[in-house]
Protein backbone atom coordinates (compact mmCIF):
# COMPACT_ATOMS: atom_id res chain seq x y z
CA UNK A 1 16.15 -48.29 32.44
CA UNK A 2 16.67 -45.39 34.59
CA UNK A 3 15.24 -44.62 38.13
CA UNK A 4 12.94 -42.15 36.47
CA UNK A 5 11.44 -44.63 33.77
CA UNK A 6 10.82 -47.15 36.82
CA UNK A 7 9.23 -44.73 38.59
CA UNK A 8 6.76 -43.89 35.50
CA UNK A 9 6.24 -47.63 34.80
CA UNK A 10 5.32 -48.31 38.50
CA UNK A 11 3.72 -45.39 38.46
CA UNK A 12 0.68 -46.47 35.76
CA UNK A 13 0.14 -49.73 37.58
CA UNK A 14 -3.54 -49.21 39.10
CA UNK A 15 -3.52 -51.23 42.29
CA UNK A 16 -0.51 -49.76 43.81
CA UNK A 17 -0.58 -52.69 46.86
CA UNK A 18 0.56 -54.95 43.65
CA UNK A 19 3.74 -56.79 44.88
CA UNK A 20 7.18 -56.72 43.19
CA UNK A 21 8.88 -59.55 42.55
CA UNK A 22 12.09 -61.03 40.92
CA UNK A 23 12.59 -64.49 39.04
CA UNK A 24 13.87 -67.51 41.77
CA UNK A 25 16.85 -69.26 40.25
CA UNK A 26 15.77 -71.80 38.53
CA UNK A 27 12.01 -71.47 38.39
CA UNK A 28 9.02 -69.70 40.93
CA UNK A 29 9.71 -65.89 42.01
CA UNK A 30 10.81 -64.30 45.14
CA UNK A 31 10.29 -61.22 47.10
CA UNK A 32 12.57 -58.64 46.85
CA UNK A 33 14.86 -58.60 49.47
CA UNK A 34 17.65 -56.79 50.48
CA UNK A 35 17.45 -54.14 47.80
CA UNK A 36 20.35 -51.94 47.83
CA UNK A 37 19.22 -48.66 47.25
CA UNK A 38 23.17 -46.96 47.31
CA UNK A 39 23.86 -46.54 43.54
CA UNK A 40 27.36 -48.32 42.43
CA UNK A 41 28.99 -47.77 39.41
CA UNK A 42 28.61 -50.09 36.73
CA UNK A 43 30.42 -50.87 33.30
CA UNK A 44 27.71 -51.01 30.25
CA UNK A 45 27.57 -54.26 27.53
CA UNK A 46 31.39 -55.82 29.04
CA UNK A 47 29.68 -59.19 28.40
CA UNK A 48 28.30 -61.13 25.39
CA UNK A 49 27.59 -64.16 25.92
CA UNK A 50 24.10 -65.59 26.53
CA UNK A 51 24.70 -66.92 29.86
CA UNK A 52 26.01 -63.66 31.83
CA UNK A 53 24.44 -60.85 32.28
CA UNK A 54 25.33 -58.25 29.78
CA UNK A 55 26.91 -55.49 32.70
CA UNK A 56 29.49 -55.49 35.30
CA UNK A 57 30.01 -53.80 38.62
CA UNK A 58 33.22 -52.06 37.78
CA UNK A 59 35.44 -53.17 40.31
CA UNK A 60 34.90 -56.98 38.46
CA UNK A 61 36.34 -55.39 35.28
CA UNK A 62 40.50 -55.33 34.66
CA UNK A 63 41.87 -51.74 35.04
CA UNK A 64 43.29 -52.01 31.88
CA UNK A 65 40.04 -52.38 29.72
CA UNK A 66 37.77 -50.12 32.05
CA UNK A 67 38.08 -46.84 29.83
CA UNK A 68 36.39 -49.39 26.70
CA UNK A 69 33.30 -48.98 28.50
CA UNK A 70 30.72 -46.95 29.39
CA UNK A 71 30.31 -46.01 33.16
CA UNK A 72 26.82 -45.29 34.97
CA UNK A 73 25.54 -45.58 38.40
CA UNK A 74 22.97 -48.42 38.99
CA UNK A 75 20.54 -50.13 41.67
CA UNK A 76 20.45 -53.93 41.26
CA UNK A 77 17.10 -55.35 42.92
């Protein structure tokens, strides 16, 4: 999803004091906190298994196997 598409999403919701949330760890939800709004760059579908997320920050990918991937610049809230 890109900034744009957020913006459009949020954008519909009526009530616009609605609060925004993320998933706790194992159960509940927090507030988002923290959110760093500096875009880094990111390295699309590195992972497939179940239990990672399926992108990596691209300084946590080897060197060698960077070019395999496609780069963008994210947000992570």
């Amino acid at each position: 999803m890109t900034v744009k598409q957020l913006i459009h999403k949020l954008s519909t919701i009526k009530d616009q004091d609605t609060w925004v949330m993320v998933k706790g760890y194992e159960r509940g939800y927090d507030d988002v906190e923290g959110i760093n709004i500096e875009p880094i760059d990111v390295a699309l579908d590195v992972n497939d298994q179940w239990y990672y997320g399926k992108h990596e920050k691209v300084d946590d990918v080897l060197m060698e196997v960077r070019q395999q991937f496609q780069i963008v610049k994210a947000i992570i809230l």
